[in-house]
C-alpha atoms as a PDB file:
ATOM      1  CA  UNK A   1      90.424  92.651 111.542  1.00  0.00           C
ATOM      2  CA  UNK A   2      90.397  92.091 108.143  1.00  0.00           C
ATOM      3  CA  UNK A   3      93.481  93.072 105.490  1.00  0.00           C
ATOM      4  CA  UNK A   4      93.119  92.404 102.250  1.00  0.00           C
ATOM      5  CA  UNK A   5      96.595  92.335 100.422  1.00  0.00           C
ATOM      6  CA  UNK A   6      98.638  93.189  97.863  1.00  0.00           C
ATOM      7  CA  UNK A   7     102.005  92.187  98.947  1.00  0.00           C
ATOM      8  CA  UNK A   8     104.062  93.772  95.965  1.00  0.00           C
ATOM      9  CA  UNK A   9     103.811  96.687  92.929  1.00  0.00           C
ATOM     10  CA  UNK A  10     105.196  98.071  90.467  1.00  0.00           C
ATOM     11  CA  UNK A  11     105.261 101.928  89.994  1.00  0.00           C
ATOM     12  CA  UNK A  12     106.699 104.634  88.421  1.00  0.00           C
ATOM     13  CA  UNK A  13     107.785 107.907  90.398  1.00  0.00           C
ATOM     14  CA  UNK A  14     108.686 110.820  88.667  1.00  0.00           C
ATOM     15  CA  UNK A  15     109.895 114.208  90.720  1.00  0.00           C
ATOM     16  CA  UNK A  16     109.506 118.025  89.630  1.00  0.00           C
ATOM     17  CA  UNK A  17     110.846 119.762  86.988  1.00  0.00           C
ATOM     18  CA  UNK A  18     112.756 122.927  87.923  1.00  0.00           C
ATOM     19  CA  UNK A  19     111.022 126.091  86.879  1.00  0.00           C
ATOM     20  CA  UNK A  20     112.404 128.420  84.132  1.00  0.00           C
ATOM     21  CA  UNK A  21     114.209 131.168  85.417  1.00  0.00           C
ATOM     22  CA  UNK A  22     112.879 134.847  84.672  1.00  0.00           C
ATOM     23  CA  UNK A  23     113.600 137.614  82.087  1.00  0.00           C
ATOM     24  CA  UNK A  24     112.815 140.735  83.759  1.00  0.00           C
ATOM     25  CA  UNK A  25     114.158 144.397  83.590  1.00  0.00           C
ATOM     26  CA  UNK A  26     113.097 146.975  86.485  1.00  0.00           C
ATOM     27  CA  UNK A  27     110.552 149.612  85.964  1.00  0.00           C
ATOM     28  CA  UNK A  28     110.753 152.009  88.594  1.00  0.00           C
ATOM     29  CA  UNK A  29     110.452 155.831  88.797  1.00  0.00           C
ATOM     30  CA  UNK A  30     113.443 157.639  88.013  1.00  0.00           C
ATOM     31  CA  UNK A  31     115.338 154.608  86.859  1.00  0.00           C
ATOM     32  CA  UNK A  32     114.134 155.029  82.848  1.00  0.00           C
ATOM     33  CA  UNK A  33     116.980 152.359  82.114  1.00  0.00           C
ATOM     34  CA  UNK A  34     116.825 149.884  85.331  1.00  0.00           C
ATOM     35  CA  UNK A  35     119.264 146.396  85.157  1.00  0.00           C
ATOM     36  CA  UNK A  36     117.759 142.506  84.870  1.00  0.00           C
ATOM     37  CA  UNK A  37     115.764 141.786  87.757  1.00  0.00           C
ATOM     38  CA  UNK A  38     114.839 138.415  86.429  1.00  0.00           C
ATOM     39  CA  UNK A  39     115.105 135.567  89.351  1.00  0.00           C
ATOM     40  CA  UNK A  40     115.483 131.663  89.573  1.00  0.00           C
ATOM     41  CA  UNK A  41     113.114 129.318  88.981  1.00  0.00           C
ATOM     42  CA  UNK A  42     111.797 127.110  91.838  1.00  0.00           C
ATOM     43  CA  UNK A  43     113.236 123.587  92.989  1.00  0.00           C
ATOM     44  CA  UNK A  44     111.027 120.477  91.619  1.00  0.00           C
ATOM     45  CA  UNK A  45     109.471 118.347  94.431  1.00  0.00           C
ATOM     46  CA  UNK A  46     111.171 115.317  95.646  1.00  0.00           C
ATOM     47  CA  UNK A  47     109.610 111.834  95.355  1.00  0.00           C
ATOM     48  CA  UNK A  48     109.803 110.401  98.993  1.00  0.00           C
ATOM     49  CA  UNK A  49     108.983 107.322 100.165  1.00  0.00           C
ATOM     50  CA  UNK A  50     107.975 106.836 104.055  1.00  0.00           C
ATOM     51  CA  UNK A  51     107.366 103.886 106.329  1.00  0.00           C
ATOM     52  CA  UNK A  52     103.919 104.495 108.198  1.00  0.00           C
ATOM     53  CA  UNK A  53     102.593 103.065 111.196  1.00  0.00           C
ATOM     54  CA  UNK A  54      99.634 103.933 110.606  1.00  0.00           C
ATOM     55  CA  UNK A  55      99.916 101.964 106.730  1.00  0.00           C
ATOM     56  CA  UNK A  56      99.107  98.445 106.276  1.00  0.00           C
ATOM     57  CA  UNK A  57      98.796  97.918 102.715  1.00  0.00           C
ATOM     58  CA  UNK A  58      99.803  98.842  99.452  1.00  0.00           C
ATOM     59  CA  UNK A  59      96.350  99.155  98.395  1.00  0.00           C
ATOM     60  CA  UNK A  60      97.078 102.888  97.026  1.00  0.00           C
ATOM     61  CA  UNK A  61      98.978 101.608  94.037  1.00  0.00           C
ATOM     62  CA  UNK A  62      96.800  99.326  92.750  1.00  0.00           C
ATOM     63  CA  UNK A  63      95.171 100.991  90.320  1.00  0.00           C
ATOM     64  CA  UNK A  64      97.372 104.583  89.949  1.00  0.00           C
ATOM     65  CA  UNK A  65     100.929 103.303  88.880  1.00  0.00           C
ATOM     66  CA  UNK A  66     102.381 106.986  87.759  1.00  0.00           C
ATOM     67  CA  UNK A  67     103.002 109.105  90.517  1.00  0.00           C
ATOM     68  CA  UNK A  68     104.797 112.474  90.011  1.00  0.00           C
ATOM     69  CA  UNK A  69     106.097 115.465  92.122  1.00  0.00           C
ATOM     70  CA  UNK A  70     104.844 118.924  91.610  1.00  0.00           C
ATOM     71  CA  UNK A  71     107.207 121.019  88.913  1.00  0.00           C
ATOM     72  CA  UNK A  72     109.072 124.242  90.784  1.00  0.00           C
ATOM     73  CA  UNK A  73     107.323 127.277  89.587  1.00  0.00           C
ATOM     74  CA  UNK A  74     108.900 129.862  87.251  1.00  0.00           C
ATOM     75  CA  UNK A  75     111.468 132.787  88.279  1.00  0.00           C
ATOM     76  CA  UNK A  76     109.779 135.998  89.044  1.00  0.00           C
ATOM     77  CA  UNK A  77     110.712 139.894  88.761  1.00  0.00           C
ATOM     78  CA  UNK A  78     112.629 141.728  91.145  1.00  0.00           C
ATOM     79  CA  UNK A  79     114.809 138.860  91.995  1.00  0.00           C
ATOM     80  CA  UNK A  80     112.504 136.770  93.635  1.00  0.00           C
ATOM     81  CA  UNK A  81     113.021 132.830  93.286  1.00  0.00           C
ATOM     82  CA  UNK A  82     110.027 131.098  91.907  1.00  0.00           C
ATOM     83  CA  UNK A  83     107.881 128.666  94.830  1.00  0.00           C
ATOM     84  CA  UNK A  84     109.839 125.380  95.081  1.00  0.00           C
ATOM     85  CA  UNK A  85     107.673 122.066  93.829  1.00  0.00           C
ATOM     86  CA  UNK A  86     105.906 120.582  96.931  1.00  0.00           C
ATOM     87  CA  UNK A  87     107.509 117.207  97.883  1.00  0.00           C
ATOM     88  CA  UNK A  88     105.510 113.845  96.993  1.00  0.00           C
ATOM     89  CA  UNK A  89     105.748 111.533 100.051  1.00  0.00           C
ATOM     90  CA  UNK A  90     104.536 107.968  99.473  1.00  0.00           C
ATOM     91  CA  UNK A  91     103.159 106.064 102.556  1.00  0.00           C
ATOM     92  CA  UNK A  92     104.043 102.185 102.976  1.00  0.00           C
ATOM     93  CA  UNK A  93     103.978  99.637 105.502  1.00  0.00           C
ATOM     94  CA  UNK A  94     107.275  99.588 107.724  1.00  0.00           C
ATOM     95  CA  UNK A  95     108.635  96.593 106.712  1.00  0.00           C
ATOM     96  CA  UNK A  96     108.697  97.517 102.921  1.00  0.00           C
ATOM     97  CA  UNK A  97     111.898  97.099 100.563  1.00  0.00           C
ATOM     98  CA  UNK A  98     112.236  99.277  97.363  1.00  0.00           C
ATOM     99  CA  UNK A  99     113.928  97.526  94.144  1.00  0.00           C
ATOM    100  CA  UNK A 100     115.158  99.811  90.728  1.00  0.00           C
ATOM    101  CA  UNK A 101     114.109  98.098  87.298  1.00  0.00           C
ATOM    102  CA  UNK A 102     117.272  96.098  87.407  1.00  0.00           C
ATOM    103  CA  UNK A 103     116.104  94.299  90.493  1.00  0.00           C
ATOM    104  CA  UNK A 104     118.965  95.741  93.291  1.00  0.00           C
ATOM    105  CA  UNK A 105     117.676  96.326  96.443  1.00  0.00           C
ATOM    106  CA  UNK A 106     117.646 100.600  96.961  1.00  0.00           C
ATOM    107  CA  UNK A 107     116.106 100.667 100.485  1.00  0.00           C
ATOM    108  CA  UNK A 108     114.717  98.483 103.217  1.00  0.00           C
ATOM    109  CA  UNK A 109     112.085 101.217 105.432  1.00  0.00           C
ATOM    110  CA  UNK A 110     111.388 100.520 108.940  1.00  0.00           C
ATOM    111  CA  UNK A 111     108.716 102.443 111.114  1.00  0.00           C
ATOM    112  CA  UNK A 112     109.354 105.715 110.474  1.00  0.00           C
ATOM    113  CA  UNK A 113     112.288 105.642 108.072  1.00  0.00           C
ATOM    114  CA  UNK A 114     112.471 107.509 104.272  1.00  0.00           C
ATOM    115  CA  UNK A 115     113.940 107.122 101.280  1.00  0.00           C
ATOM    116  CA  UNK A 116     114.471 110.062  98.662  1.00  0.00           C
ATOM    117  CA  UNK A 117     114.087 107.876  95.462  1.00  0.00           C
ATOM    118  CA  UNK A 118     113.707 111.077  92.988  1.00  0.00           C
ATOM    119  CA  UNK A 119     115.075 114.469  93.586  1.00  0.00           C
ATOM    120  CA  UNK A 120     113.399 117.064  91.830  1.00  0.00           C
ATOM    121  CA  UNK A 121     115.004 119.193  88.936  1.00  0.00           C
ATOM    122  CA  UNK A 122     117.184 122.701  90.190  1.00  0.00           C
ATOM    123  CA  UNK A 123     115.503 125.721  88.933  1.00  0.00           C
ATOM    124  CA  UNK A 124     116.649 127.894  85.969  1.00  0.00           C
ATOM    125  CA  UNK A 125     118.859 130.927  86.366  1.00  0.00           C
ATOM    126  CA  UNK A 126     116.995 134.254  85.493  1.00  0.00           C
ATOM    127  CA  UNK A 127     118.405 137.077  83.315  1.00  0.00           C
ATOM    128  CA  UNK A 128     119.887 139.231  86.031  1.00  0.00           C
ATOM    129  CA  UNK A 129     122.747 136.074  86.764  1.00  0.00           C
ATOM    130  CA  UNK A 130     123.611 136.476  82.998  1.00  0.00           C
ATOM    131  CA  UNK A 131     124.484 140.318  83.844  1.00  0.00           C
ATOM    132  CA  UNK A 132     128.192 141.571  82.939  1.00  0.00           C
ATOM    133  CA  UNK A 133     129.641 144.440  82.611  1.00  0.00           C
ATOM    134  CA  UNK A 134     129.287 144.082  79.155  1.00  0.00           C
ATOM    135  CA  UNK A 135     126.133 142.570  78.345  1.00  0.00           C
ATOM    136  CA  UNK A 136     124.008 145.355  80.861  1.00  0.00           C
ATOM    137  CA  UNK A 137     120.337 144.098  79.507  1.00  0.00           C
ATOM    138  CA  UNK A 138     120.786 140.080  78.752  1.00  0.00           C
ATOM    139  CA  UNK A 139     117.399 138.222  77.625  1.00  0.00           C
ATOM    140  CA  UNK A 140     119.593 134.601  78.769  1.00  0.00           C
ATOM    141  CA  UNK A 141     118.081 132.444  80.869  1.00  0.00           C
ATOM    142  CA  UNK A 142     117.980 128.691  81.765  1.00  0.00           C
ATOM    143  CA  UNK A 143     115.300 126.293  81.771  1.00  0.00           C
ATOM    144  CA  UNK A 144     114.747 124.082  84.930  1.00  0.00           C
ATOM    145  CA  UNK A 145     116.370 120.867  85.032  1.00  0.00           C
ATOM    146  CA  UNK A 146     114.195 117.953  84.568  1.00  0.00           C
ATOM    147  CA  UNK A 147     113.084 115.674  87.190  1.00  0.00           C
ATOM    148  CA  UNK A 148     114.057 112.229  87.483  1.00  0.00           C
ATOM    149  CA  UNK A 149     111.768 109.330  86.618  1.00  0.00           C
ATOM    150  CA  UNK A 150     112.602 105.744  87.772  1.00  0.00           C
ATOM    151  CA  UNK A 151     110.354 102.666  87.868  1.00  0.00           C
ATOM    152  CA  UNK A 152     110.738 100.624  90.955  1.00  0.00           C
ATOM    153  CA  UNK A 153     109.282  97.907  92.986  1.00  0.00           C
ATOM    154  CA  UNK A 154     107.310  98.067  96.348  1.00  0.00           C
ATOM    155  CA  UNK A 155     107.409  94.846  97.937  1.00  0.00           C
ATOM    156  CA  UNK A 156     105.801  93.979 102.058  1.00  0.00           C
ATOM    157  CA  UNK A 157     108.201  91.648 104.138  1.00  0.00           C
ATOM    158  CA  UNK A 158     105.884  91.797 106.691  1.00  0.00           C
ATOM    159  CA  UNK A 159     106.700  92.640 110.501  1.00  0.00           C
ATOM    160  CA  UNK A 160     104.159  90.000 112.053  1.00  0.00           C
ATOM    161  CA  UNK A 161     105.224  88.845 115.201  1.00  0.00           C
ATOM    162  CA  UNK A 162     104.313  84.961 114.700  1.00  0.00           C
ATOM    163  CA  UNK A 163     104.420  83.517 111.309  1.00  0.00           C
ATOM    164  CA  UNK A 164     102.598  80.587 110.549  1.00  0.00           C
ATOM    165  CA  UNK A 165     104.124  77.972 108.684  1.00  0.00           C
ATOM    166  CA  UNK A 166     102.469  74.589 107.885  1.00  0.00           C
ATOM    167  CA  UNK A 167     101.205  72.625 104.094  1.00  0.00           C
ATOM    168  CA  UNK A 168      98.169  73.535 102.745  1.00  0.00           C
ATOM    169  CA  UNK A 169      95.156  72.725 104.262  1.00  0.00           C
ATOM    170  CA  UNK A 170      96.331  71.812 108.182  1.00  0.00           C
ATOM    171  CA  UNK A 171      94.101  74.335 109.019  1.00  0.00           C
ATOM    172  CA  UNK A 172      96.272  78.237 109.602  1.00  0.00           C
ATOM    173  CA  UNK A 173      93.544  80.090 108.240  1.00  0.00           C
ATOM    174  CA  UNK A 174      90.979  78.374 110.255  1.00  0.00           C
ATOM    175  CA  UNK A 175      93.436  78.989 112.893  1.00  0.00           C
ATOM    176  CA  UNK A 176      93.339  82.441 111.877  1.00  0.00           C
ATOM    177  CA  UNK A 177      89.641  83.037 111.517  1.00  0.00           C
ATOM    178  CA  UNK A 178      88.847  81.697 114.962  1.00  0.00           C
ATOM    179  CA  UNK A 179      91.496  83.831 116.699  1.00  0.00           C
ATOM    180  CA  UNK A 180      90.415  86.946 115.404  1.00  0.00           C
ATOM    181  CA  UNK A 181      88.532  88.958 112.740  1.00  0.00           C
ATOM    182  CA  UNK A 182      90.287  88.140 109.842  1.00  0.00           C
ATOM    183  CA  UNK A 183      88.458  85.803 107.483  1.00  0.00           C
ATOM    184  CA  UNK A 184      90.505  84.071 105.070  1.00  0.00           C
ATOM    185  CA  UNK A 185      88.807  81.958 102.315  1.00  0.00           C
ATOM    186  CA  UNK A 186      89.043  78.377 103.664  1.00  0.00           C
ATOM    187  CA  UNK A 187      88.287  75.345 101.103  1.00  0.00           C
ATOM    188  CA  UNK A 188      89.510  71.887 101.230  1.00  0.00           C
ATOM    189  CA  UNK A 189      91.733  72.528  98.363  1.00  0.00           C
ATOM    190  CA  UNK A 190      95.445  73.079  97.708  1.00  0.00           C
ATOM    191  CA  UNK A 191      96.550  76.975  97.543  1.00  0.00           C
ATOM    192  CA  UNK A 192      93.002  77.987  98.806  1.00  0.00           C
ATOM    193  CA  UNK A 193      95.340  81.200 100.645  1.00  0.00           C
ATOM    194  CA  UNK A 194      97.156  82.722  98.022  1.00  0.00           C
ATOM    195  CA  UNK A 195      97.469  86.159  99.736  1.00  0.00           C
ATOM    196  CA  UNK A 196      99.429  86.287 103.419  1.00  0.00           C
ATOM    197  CA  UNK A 197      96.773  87.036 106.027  1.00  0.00           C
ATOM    198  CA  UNK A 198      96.964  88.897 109.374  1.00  0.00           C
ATOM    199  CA  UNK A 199      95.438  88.095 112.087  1.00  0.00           C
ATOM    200  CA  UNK A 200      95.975  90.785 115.251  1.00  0.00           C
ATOM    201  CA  UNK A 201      94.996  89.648 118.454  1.00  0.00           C
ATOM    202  CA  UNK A 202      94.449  90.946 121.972  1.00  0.00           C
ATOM    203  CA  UNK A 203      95.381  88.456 124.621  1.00  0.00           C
ATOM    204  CA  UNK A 204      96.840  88.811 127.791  1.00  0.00           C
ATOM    205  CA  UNK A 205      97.107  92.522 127.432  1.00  0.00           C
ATOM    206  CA  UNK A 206      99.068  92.202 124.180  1.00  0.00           C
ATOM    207  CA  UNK A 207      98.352  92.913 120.986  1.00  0.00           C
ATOM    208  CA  UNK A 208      99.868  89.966 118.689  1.00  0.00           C
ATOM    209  CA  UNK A 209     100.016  89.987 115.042  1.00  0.00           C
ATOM    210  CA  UNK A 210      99.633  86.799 113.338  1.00  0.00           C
ATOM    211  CA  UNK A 211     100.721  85.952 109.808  1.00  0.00           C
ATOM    212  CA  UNK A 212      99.390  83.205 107.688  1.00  0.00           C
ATOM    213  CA  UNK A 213     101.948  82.180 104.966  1.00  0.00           C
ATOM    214  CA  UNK A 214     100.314  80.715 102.165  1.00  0.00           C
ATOM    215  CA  UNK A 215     100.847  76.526 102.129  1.00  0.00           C
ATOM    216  CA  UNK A 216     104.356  76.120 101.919  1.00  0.00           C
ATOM    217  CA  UNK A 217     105.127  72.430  99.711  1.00  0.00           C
ATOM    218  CA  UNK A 218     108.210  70.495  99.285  1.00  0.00           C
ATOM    219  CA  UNK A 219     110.618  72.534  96.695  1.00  0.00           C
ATOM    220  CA  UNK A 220     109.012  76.122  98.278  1.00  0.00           C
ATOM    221  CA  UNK A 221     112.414  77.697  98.505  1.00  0.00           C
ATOM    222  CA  UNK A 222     113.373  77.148  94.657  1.00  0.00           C
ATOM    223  CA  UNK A 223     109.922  78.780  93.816  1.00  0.00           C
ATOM    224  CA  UNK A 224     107.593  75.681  93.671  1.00  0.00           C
ATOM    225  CA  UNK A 225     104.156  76.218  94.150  1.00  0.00           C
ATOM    226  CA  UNK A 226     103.910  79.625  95.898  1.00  0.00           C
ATOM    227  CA  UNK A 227     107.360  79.398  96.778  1.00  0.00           C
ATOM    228  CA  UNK A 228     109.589  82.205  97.135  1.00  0.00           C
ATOM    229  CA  UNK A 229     107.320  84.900  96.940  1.00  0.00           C
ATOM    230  CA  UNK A 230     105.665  84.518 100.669  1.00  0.00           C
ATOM    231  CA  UNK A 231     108.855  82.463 102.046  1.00  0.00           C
ATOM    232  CA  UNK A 232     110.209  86.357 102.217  1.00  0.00           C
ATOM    233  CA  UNK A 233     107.262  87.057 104.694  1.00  0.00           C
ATOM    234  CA  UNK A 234     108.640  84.932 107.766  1.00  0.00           C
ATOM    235  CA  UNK A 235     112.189  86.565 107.592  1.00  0.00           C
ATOM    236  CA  UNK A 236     111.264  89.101 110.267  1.00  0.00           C
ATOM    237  CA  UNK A 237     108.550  87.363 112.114  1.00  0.00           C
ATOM    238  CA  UNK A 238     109.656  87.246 116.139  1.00  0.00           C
ATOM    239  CA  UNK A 239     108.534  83.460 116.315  1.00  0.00           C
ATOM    240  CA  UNK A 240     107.774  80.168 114.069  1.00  0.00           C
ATOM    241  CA  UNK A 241     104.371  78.388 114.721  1.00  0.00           C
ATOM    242  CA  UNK A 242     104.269  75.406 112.683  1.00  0.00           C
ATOM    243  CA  UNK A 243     101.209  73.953 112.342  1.00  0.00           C
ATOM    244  CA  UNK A 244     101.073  70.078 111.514  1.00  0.00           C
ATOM    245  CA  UNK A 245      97.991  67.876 110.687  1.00  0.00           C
ATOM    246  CA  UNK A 246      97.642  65.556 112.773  1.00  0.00           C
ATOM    247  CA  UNK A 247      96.090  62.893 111.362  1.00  0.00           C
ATOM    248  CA  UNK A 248      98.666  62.659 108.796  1.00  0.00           C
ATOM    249  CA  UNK A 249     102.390  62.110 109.996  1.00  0.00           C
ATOM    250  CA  UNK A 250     103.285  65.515 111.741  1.00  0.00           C
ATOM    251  CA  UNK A 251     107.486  63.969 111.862  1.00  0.00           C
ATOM    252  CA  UNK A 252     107.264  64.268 108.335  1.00  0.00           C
ATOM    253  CA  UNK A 253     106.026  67.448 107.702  1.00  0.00           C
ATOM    254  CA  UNK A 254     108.158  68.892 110.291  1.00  0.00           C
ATOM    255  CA  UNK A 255     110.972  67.480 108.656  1.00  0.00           C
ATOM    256  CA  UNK A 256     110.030  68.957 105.125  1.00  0.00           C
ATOM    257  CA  UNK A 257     109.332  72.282 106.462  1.00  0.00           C
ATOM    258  CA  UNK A 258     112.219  72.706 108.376  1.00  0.00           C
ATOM    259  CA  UNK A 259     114.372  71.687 105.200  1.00  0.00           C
ATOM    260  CA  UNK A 260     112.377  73.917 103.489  1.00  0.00           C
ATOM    261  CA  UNK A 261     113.356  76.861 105.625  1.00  0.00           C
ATOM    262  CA  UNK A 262     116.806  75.970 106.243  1.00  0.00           C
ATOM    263  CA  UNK A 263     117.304  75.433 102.633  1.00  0.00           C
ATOM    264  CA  UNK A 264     116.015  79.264 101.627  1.00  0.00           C
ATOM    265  CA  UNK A 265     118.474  80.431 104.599  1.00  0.00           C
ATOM    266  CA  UNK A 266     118.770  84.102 105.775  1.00  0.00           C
ATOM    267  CA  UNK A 267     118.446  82.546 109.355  1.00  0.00           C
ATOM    268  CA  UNK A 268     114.726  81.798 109.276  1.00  0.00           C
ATOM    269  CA  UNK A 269     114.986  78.766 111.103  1.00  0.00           C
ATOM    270  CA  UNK A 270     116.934  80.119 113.436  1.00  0.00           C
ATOM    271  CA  UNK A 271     114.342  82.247 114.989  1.00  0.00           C
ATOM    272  CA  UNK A 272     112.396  80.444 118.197  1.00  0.00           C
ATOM    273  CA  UNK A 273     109.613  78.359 116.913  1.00  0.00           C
ATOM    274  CA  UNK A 274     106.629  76.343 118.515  1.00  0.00           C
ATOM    275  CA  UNK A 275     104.102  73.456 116.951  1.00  0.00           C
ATOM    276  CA  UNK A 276     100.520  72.911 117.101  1.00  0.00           C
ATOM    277  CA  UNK A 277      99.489  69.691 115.834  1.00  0.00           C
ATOM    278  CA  UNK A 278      95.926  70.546 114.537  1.00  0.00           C
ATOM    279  CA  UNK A 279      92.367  68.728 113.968  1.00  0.00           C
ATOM    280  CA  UNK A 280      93.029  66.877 117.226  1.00  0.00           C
ATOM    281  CA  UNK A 281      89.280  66.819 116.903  1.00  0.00           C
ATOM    282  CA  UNK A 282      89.829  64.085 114.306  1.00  0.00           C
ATOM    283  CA  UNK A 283      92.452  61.722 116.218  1.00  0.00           C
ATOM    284  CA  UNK A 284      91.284  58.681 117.350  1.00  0.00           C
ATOM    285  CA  UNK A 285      94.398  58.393 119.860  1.00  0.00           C
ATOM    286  CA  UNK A 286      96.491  61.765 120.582  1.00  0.00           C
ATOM    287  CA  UNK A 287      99.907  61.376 120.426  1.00  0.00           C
ATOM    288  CA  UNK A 288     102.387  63.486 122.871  1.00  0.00           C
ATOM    289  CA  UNK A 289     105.625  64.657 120.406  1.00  0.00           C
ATOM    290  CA  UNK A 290     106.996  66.465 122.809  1.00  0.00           C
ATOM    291  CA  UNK A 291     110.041  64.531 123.316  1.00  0.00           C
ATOM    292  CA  UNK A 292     110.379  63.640 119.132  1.00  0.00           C
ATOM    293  CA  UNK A 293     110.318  67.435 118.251  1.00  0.00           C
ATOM    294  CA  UNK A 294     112.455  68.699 121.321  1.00  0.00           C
ATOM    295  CA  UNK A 295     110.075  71.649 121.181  1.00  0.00           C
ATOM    296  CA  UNK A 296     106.566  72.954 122.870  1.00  0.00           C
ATOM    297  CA  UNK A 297     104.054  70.966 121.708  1.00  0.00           C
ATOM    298  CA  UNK A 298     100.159  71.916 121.765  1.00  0.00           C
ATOM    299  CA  UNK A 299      97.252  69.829 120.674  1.00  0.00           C
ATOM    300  CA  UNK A 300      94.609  72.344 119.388  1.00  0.00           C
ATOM    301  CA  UNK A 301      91.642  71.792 117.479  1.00  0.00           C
ATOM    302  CA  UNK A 302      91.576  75.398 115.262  1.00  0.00           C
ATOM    303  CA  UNK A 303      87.930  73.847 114.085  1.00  0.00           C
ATOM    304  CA  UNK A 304      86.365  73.438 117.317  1.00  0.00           C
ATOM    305  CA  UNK A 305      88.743  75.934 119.684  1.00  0.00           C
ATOM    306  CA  UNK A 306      90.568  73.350 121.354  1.00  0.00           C
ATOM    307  CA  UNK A 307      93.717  74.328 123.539  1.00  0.00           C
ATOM    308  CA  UNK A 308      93.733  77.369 121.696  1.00  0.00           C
ATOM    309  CA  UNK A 309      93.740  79.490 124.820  1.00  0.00           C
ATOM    310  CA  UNK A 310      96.602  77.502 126.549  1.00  0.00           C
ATOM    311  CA  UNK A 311      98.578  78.079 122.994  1.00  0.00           C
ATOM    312  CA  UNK A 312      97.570  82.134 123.089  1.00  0.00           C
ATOM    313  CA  UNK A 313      98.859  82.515 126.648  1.00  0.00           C
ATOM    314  CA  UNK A 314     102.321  80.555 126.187  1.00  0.00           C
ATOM    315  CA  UNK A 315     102.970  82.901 122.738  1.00  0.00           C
ATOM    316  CA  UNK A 316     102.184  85.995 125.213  1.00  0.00           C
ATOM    317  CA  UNK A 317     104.438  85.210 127.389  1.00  0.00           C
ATOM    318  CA  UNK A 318     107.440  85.231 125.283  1.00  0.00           C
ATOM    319  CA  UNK A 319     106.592  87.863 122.821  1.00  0.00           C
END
């Protein structure tokens, strides 16, 4: 399975206006000099945004960034209230936050979950509300209330369960590409992924979602290289896979990492995490770590499939 990705937009949402309230006078038989029958206009629609299970992507707002609410429709005769504006509701991917234009988080949607970011305009009075015993035949009436426009930002933090966290080029997205249908460019240079990828998988009657987080590099949590922008992307992953080359000094890069995740905070490194120490392929000798990381410890080759099976089944059983 294959997601392409756009893991943040900018839009702008703009809800109904209220519709104009009528003037209207009644015209029946026998009543040559009837009162104002003119009613309310019609509610604006609401800009609503809704976590989808069934949405992955925020592939919809590419390439449409104004998105507006139907306007309430105008009072009619007789009293009647004009047809309220139908409601615009926005799918995203549970697991999306909305920002306002100054940058504050407004709403953090999980599966299922709405946020009303624009209410639509009230509707105009008609003529009959400006009726007094005075003023018998008034031609007053209101205009609908405008609808709110805001700009905001759509941004993924992705609900994978295992996120992937290793330097460029150790190999995650062939990792990714051999256990499943995804197929992330792979190149043997720096920032070849520089879009998250998702991998889901079926193994051991589970279905496991797998997310690659573009090559994290020494200084990643102060925004070097790709930095901060796909650090946000592990925060809610269930597990930590770090994947270390081995034939360079997998200590090392354990030890940057895990600074690198402790450093950016909000309990990342807290979660339970796992290593593979890749391209065992291309070891002469293969080294057991298990004691020097305190952690499980696989030897897989993502290249040639080595181990990968053994690593599958042990991530089954505790997701």
């Amino acid at each position: 399975m294959r997601f392409s990705f756009a893991d943040n937009v900018t839009i702008t949402v703009v809800s109904g206006k209220g519709g104009r309230g009528a003037v209207s006078f009644r015209r029946e038989k026998y009543i040559p000099k009837g009162g104002p029958d003119g009613g309310k206009g019609g509610k604006g629609g609401d800009v609503i945004i809704k976590a989808d299970n069934n949405t992955h992507l925020l592939r919809a707002f590419r390439t449409k960034k104004i998105f507006k609410a139907e306007d309430g429709h105008p009072g009619q005769s007789k009293n009647r209230t004009g047809k309220n504006g139908e409601n615009l509701i926005l799918k995203v991917p549970p697991g999306t936050v909305i920002f306002n234009e100054t940058g504050d988080l407004i709403a953090d949607l999980l599966a299922g979950e709405s946020f009303l970011v624009c209410r639509g305009g009230k509707g105009g009075l008609g003529n009959s509300s400006f009726a007094t015993s005075v003023r018998q035949r008034p031609t007053k009436y209101q205009e609908g209330e405008p609808g709110e426009k805001k700009t905001i930002k759509l941004m993924i933090k992705m609900l994978g369960d295992v996120g992937i966290v290793g330097f460029p080029n150790v190999g995650k997205s062939t990792f990714i590409s051999k256990i499943s249908d995804a197929k992330p460019e792979i190149s043997d240079y720096r920032f070849t992924t520089i879009n998250p990828h998702l991998g889901m998988v079926k193994h051991a009657e589970k279905e496991i979602l797998f997310v690659d987080i573009p090559g994290i590099i020494e200084g990643a949590h102060s925004g070097k290289g790709l930095g901060l922008r796909f650090l946000s992307h592990i925060e809610r992953s269930k597990l930590l896979l770090f994947m270390l080359d081995g034939t360079e000094d997998p200590v090392r890069q354990f030890s940057i990492l895990s600074g690198e995740l402790k450093k950016y905070g909000k309990d990342v490194f807290e979660k339970p995490k796992i290593i593979a120490i890749n391209k065992i392929d291309c070891m002469e000798t293969v080294k057991d770590y298990k004691d020097v990381f305190n952690l499980p410890v696989f030897h897989i080759s993502a290249l040639k499939g080595t181990n990968i099976d053994a690593l599958l089944d042990f991530i089954a059983g505790i997701i």
